[in-house]
PDB file of N, CA and C in Angstrom:
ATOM      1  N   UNK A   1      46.523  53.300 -16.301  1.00  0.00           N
ATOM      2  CA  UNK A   1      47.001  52.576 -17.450  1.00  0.00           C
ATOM      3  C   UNK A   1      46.201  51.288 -17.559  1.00  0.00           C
ATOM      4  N   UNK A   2      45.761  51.000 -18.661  1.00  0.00           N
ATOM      5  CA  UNK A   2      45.545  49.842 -19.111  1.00  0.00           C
ATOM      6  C   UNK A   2      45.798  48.697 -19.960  1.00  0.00           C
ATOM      7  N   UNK A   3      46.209  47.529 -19.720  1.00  0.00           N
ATOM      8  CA  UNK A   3      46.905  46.398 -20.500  1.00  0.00           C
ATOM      9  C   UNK A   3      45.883  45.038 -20.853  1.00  0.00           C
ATOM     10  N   UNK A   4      45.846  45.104 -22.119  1.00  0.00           N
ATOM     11  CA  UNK A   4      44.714  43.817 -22.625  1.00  0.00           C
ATOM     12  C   UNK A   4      45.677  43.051 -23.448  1.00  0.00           C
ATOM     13  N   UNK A   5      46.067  41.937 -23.142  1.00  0.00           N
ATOM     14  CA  UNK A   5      46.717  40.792 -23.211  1.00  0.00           C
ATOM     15  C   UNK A   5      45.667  39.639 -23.970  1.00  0.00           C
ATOM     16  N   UNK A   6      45.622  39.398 -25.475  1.00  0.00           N
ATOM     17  CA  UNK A   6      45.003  38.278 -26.383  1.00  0.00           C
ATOM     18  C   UNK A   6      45.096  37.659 -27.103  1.00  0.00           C
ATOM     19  N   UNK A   7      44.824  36.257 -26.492  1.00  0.00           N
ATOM     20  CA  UNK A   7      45.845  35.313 -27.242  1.00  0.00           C
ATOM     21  C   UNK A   7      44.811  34.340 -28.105  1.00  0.00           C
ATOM     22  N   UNK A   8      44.839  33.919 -29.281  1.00  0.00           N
ATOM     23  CA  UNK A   8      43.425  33.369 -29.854  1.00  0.00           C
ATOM     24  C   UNK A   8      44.135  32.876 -31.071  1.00  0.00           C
ATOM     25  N   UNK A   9      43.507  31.805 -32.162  1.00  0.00           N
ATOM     26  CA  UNK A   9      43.841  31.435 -33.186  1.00  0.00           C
ATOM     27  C   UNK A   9      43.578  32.036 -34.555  1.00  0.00           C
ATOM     28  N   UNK A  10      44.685  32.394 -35.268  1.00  0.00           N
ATOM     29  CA  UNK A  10      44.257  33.240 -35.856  1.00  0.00           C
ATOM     30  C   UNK A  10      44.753  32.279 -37.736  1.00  0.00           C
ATOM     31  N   UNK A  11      44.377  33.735 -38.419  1.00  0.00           N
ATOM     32  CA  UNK A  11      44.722  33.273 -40.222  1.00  0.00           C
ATOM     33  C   UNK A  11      46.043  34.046 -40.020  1.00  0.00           C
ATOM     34  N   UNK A  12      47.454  33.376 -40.387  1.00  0.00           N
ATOM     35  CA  UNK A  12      48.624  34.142 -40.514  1.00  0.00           C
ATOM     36  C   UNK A  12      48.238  35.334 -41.647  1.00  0.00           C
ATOM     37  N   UNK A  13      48.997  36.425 -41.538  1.00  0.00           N
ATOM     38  CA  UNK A  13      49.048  37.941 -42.326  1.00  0.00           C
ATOM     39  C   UNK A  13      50.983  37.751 -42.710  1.00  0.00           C
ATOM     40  N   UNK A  14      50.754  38.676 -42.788  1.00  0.00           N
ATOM     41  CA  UNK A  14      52.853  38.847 -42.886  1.00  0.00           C
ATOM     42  C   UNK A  14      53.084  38.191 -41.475  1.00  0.00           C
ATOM     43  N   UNK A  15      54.443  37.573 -41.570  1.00  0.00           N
ATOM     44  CA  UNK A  15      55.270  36.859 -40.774  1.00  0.00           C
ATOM     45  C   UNK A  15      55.341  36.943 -39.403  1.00  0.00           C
ATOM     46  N   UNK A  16      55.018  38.476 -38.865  1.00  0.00           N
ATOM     47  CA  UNK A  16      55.253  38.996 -37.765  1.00  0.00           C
ATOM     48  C   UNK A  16      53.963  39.235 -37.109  1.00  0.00           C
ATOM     49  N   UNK A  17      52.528  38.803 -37.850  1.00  0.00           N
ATOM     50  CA  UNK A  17      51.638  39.510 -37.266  1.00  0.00           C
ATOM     51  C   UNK A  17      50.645  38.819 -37.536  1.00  0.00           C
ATOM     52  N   UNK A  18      49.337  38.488 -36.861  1.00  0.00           N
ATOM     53  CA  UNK A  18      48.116  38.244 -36.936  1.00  0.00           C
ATOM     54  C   UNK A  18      47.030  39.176 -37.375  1.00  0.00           C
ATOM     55  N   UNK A  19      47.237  39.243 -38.818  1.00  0.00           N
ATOM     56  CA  UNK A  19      46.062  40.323 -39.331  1.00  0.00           C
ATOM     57  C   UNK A  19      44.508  40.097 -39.147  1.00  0.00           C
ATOM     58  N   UNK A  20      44.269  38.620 -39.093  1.00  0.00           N
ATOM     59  CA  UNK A  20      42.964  38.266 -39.892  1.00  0.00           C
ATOM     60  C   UNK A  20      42.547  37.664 -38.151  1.00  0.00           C
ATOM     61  N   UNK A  21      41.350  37.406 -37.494  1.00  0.00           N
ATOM     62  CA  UNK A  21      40.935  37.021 -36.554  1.00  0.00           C
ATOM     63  C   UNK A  21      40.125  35.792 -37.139  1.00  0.00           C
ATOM     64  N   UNK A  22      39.781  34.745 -36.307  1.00  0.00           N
ATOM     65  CA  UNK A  22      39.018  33.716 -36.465  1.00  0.00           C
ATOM     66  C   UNK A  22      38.626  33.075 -35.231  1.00  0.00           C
ATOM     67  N   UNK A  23      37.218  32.216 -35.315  1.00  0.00           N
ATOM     68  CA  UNK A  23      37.259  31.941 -34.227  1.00  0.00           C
ATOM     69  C   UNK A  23      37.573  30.406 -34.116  1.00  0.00           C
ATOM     70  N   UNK A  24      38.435  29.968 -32.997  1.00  0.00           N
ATOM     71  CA  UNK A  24      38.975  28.945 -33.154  1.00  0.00           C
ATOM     72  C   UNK A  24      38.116  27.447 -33.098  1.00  0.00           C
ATOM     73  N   UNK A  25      38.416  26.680 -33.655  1.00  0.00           N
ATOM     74  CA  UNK A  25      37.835  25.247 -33.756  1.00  0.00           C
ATOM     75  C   UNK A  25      37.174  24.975 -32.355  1.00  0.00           C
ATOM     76  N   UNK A  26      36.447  24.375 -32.047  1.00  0.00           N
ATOM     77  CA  UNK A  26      35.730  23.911 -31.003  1.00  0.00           C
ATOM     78  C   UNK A  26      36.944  23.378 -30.201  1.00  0.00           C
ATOM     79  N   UNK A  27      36.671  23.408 -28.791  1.00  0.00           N
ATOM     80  CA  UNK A  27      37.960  22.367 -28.083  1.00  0.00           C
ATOM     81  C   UNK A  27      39.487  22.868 -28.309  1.00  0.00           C
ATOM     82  N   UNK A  28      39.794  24.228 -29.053  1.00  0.00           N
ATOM     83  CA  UNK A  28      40.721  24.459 -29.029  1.00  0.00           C
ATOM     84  C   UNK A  28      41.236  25.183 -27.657  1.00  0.00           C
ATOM     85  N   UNK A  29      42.344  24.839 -27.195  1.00  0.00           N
ATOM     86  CA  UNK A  29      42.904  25.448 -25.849  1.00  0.00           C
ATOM     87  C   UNK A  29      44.319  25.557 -26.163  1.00  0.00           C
ATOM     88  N   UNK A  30      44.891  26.268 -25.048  1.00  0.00           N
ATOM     89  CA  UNK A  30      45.979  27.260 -25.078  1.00  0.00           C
ATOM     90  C   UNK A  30      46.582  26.905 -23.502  1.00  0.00           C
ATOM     91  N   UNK A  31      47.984  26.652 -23.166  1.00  0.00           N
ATOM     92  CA  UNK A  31      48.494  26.838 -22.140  1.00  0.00           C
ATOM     93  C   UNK A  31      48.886  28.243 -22.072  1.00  0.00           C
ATOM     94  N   UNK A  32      48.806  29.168 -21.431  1.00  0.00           N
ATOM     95  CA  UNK A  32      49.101  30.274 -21.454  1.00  0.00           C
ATOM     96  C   UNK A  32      49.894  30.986 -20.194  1.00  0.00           C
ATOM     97  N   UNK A  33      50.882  31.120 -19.883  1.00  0.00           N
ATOM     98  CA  UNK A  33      51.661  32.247 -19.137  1.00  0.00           C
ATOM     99  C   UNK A  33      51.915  33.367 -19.218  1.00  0.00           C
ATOM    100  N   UNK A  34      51.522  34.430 -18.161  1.00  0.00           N
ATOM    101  CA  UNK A  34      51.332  35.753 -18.276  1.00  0.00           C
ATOM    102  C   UNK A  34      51.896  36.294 -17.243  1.00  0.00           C
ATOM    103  N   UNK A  35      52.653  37.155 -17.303  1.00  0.00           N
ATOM    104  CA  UNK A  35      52.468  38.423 -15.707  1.00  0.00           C
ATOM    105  C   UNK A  35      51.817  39.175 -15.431  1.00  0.00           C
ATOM    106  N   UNK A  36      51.060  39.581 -13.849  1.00  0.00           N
ATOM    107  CA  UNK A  36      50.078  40.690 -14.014  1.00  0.00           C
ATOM    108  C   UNK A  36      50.946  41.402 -13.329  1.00  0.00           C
ATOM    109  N   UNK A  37      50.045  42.917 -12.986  1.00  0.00           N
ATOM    110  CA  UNK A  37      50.886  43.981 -13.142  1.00  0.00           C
ATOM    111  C   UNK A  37      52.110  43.996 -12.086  1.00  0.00           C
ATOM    112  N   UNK A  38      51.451  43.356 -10.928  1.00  0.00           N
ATOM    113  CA  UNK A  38      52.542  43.014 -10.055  1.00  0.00           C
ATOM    114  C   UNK A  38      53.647  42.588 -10.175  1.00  0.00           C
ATOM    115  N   UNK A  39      53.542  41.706 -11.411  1.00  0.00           N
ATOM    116  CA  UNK A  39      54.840  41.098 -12.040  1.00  0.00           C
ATOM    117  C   UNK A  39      54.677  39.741 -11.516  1.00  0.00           C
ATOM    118  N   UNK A  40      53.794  39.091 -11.198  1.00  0.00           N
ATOM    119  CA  UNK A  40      53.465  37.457 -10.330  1.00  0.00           C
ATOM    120  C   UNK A  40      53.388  36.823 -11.662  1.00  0.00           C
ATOM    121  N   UNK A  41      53.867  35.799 -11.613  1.00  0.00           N
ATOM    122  CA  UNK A  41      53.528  34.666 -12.953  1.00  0.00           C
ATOM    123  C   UNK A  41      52.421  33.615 -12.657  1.00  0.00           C
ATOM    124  N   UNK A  42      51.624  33.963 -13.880  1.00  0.00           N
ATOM    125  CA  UNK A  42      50.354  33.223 -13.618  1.00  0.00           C
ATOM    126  C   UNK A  42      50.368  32.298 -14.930  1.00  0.00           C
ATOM    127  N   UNK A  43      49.696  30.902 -15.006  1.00  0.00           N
ATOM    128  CA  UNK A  43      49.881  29.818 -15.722  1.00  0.00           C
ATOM    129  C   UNK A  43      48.443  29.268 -15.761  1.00  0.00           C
ATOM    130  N   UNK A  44      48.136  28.991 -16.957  1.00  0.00           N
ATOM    131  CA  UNK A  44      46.354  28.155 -16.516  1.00  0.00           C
ATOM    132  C   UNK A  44      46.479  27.727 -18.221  1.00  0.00           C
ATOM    133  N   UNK A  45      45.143  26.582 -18.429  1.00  0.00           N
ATOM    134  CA  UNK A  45      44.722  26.721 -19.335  1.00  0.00           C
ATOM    135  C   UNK A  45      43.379  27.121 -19.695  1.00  0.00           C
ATOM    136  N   UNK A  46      43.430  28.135 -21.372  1.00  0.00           N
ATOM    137  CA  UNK A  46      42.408  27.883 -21.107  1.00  0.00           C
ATOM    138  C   UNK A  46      41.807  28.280 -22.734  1.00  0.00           C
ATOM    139  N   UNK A  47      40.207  27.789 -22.942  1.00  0.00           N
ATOM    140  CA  UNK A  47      40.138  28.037 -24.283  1.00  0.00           C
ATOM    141  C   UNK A  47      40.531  29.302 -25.118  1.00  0.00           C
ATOM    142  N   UNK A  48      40.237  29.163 -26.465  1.00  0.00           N
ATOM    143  CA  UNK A  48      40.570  30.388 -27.297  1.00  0.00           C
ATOM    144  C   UNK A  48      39.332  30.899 -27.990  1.00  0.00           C
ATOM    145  N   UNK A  49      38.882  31.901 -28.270  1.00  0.00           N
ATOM    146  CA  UNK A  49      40.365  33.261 -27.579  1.00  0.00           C
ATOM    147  C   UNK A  49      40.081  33.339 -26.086  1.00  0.00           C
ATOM    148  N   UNK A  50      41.214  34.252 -25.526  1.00  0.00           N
ATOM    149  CA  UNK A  50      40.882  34.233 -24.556  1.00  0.00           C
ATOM    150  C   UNK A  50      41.678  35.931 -24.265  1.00  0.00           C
ATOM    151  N   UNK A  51      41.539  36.625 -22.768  1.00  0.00           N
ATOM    152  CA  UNK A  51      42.101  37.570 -23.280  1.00  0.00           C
ATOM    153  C   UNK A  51      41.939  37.579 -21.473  1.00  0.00           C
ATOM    154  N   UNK A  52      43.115  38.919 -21.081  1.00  0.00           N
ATOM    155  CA  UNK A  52      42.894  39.262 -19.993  1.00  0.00           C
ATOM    156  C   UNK A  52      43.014  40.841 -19.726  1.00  0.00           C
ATOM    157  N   UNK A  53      42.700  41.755 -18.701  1.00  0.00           N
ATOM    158  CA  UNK A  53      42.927  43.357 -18.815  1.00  0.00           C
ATOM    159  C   UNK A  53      43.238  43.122 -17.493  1.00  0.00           C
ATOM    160  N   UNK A  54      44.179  44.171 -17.527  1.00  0.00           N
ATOM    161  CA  UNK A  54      45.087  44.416 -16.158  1.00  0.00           C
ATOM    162  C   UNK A  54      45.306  45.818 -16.155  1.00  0.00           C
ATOM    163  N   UNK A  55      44.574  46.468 -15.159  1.00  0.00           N
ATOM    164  CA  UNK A  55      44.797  48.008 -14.653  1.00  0.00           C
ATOM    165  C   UNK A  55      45.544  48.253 -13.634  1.00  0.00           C
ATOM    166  N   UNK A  56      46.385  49.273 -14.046  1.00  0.00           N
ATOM    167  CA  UNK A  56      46.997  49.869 -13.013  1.00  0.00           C
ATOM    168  C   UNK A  56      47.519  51.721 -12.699  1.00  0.00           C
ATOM    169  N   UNK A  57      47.878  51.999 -11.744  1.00  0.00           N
ATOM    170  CA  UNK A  57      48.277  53.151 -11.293  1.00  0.00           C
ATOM    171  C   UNK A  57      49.597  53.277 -11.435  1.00  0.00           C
ATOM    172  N   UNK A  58      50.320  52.037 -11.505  1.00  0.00           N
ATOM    173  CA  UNK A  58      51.944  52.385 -11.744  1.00  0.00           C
ATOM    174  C   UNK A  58      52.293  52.979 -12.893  1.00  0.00           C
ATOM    175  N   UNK A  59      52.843  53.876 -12.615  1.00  0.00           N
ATOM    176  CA  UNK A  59      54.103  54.898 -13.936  1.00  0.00           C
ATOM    177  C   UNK A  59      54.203  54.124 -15.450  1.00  0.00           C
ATOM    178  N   UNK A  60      54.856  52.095 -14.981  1.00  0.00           N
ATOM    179  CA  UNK A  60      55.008  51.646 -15.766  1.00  0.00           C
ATOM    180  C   UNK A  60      55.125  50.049 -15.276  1.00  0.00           C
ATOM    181  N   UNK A  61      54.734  49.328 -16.732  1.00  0.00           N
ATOM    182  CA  UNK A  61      54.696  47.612 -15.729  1.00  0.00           C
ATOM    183  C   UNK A  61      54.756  47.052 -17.251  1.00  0.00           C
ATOM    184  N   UNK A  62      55.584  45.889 -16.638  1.00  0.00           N
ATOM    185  CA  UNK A  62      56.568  45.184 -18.166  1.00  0.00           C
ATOM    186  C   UNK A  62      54.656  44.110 -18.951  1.00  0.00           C
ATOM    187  N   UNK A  63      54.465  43.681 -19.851  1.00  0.00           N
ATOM    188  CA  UNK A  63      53.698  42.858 -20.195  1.00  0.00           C
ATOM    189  C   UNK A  63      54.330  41.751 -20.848  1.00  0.00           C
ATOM    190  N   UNK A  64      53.628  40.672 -20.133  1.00  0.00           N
ATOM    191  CA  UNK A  64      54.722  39.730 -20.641  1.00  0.00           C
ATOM    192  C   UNK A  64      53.274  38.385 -21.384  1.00  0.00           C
ATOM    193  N   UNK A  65      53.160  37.974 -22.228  1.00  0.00           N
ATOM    194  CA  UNK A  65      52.464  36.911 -22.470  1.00  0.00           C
ATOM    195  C   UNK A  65      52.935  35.672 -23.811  1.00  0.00           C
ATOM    196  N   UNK A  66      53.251  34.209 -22.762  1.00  0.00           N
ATOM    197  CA  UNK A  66      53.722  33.293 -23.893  1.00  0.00           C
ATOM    198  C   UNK A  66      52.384  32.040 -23.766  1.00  0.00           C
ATOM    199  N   UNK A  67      52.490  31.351 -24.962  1.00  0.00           N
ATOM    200  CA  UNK A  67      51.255  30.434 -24.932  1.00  0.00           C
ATOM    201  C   UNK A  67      51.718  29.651 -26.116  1.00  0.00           C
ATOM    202  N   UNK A  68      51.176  28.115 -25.812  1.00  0.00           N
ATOM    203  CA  UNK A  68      51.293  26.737 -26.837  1.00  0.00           C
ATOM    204  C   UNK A  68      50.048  26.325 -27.011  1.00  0.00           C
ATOM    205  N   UNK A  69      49.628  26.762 -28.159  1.00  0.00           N
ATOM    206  CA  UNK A  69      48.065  25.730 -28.492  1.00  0.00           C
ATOM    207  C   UNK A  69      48.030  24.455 -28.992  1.00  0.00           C
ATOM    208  N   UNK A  70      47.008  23.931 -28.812  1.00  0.00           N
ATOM    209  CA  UNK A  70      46.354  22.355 -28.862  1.00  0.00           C
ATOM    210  C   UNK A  70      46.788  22.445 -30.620  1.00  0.00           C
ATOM    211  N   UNK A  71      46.596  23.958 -31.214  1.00  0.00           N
ATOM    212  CA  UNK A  71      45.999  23.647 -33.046  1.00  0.00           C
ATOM    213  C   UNK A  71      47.996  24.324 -33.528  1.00  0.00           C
ATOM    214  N   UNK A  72      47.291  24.412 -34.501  1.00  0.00           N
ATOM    215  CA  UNK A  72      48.115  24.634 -36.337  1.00  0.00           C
ATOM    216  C   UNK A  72      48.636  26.072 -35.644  1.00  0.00           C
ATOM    217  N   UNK A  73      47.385  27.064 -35.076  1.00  0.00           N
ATOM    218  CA  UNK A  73      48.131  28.650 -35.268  1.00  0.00           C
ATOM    219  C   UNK A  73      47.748  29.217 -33.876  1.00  0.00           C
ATOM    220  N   UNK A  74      48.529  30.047 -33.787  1.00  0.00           N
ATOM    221  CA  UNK A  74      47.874  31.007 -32.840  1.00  0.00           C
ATOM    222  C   UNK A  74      48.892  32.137 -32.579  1.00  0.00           C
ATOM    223  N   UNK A  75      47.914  33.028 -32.088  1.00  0.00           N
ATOM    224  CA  UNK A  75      48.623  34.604 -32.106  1.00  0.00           C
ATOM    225  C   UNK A  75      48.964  35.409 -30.486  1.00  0.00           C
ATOM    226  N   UNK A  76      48.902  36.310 -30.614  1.00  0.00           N
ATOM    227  CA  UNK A  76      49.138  37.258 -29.431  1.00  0.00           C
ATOM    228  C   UNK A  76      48.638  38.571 -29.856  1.00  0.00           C
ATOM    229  N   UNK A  77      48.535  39.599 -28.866  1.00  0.00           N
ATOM    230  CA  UNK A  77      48.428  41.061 -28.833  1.00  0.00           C
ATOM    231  C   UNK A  77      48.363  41.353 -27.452  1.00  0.00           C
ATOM    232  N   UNK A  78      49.461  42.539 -27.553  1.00  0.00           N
ATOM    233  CA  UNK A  78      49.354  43.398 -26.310  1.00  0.00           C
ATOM    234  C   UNK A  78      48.776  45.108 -26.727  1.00  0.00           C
ATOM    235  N   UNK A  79      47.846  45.477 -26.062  1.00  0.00           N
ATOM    236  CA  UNK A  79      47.424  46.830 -26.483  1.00  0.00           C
ATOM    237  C   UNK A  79      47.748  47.481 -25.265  1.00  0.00           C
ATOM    238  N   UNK A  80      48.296  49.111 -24.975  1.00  0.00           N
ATOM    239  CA  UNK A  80      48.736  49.385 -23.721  1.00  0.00           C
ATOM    240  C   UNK A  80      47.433  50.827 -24.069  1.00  0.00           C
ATOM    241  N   UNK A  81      46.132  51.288 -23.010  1.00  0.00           N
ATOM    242  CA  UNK A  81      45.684  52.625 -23.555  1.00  0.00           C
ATOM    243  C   UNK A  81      45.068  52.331 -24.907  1.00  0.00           C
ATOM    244  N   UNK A  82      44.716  51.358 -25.518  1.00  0.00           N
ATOM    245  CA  UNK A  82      43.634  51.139 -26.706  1.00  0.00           C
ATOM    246  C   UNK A  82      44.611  51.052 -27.874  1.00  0.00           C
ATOM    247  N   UNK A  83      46.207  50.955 -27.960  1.00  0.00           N
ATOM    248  CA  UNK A  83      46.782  51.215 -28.921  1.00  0.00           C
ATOM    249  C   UNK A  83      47.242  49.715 -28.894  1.00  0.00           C
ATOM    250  N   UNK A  84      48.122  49.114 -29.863  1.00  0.00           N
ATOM    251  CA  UNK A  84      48.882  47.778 -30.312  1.00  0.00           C
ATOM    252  C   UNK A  84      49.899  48.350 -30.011  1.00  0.00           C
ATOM    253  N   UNK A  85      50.543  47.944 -28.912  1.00  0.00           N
ATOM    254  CA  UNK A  85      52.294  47.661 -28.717  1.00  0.00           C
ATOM    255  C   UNK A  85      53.007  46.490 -29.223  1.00  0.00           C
ATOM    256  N   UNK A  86      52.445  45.048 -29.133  1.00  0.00           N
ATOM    257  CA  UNK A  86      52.963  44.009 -29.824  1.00  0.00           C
ATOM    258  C   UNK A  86      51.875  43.218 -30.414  1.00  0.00           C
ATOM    259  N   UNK A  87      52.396  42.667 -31.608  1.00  0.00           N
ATOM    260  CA  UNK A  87      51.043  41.334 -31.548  1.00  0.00           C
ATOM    261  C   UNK A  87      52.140  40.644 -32.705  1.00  0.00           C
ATOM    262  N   UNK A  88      52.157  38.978 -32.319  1.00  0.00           N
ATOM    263  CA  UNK A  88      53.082  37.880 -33.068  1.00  0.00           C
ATOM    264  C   UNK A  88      51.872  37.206 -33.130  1.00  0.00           C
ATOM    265  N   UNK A  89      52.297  36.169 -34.386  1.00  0.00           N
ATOM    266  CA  UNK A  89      51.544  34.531 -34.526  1.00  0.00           C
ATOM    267  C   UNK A  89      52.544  33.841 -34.898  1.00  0.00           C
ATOM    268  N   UNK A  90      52.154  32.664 -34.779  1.00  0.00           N
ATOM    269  CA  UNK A  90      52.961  31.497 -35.153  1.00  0.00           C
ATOM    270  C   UNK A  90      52.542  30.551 -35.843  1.00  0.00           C
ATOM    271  N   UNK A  91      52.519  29.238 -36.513  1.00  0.00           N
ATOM    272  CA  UNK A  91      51.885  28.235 -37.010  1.00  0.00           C
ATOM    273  C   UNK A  91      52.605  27.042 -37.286  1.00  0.00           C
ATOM    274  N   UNK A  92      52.128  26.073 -37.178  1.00  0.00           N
ATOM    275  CA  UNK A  92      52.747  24.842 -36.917  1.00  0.00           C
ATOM    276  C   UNK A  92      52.046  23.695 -35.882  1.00  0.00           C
ATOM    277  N   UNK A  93      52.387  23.049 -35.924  1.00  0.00           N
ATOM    278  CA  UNK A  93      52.247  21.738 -34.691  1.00  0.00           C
ATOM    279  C   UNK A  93      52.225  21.820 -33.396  1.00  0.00           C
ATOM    280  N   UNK A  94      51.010  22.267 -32.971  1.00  0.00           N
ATOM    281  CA  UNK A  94      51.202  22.918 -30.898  1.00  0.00           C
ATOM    282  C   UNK A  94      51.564  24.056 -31.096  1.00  0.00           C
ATOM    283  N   UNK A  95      51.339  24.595 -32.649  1.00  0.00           N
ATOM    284  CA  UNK A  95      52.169  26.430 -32.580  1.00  0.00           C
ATOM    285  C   UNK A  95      52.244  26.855 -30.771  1.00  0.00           C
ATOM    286  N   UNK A  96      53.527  28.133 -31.088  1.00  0.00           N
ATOM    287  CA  UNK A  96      53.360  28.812 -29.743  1.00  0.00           C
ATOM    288  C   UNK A  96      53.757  29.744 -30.384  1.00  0.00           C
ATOM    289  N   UNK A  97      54.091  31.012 -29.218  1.00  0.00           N
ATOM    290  CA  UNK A  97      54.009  32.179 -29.966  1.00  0.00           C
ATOM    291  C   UNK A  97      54.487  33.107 -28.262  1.00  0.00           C
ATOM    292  N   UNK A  98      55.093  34.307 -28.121  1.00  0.00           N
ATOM    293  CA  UNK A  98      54.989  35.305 -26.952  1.00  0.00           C
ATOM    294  C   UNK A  98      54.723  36.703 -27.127  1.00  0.00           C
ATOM    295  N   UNK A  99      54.480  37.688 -26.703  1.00  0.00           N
ATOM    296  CA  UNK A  99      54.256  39.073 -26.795  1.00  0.00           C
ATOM    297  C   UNK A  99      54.991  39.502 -26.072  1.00  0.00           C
ATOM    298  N   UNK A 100      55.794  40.739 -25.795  1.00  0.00           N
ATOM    299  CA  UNK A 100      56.995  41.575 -24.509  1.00  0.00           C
ATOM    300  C   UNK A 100      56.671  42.687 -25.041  1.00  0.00           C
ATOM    301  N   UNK A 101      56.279  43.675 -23.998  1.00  0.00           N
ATOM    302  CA  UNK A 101      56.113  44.882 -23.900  1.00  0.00           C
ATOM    303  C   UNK A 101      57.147  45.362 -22.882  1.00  0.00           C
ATOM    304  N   UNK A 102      58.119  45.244 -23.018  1.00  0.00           N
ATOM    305  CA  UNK A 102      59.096  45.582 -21.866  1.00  0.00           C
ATOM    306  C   UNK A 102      58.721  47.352 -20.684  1.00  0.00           C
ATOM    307  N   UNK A 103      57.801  48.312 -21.421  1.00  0.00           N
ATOM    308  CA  UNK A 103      57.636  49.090 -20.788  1.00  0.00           C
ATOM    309  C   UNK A 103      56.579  49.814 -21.053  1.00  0.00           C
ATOM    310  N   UNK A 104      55.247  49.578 -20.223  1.00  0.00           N
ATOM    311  CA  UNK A 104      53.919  49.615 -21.483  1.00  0.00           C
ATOM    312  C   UNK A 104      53.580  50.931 -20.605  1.00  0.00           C
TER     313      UNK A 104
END
């Protein structure tokens, strides 16, 4: 199984989703918290976009990714196997935003 976790600034689409990609302003960064497959919580910052892949052999493993940017917007996507299981944006002031794949 494979899990690609990406979090980047995006152009809002409908309410629920980051249609449009962009690449973010210079100096834009992201606090970002994630679980890998182990389920360990990992915390860093770091610019946008940014993205991570996490392979595994287990049956099944939850995906979890939340993040607050420096800018106006920013999004999420979880793909489990090349497909979209979740993807949110947000916008606003330090937007933040999370993704949950409770069983990818």
């Amino acid at each position: 199984m494979r899990v690609v976790a990406v979090c980047a600034g995006c152009i809002s689409g409908p309410a629920s989703a980051c249609r449009e990609r962009r690449l973010s302003p210079p100096g834009t960064t992201a606090q970002i918290s994630y679980f890998d497959a182990d389920a360990n919580v990992h915390l860093l910052n770091a610019p946008l976009p940014w993205s991570i892949t996490l392979s595994t052999t287990l049956p099944t493993v939850s995906a979890n990714i939340m993040a607050q940017g420096d800018g106006n917007e920013i999004g999420c996507r979880v793909t489990v196997n090349g497909t979209v299981r979740e993807e949110k944006s947000a916008n606003g002031i330090n937007a933040q935003t999370y993704c949950l794949v409770k069983s990818a």
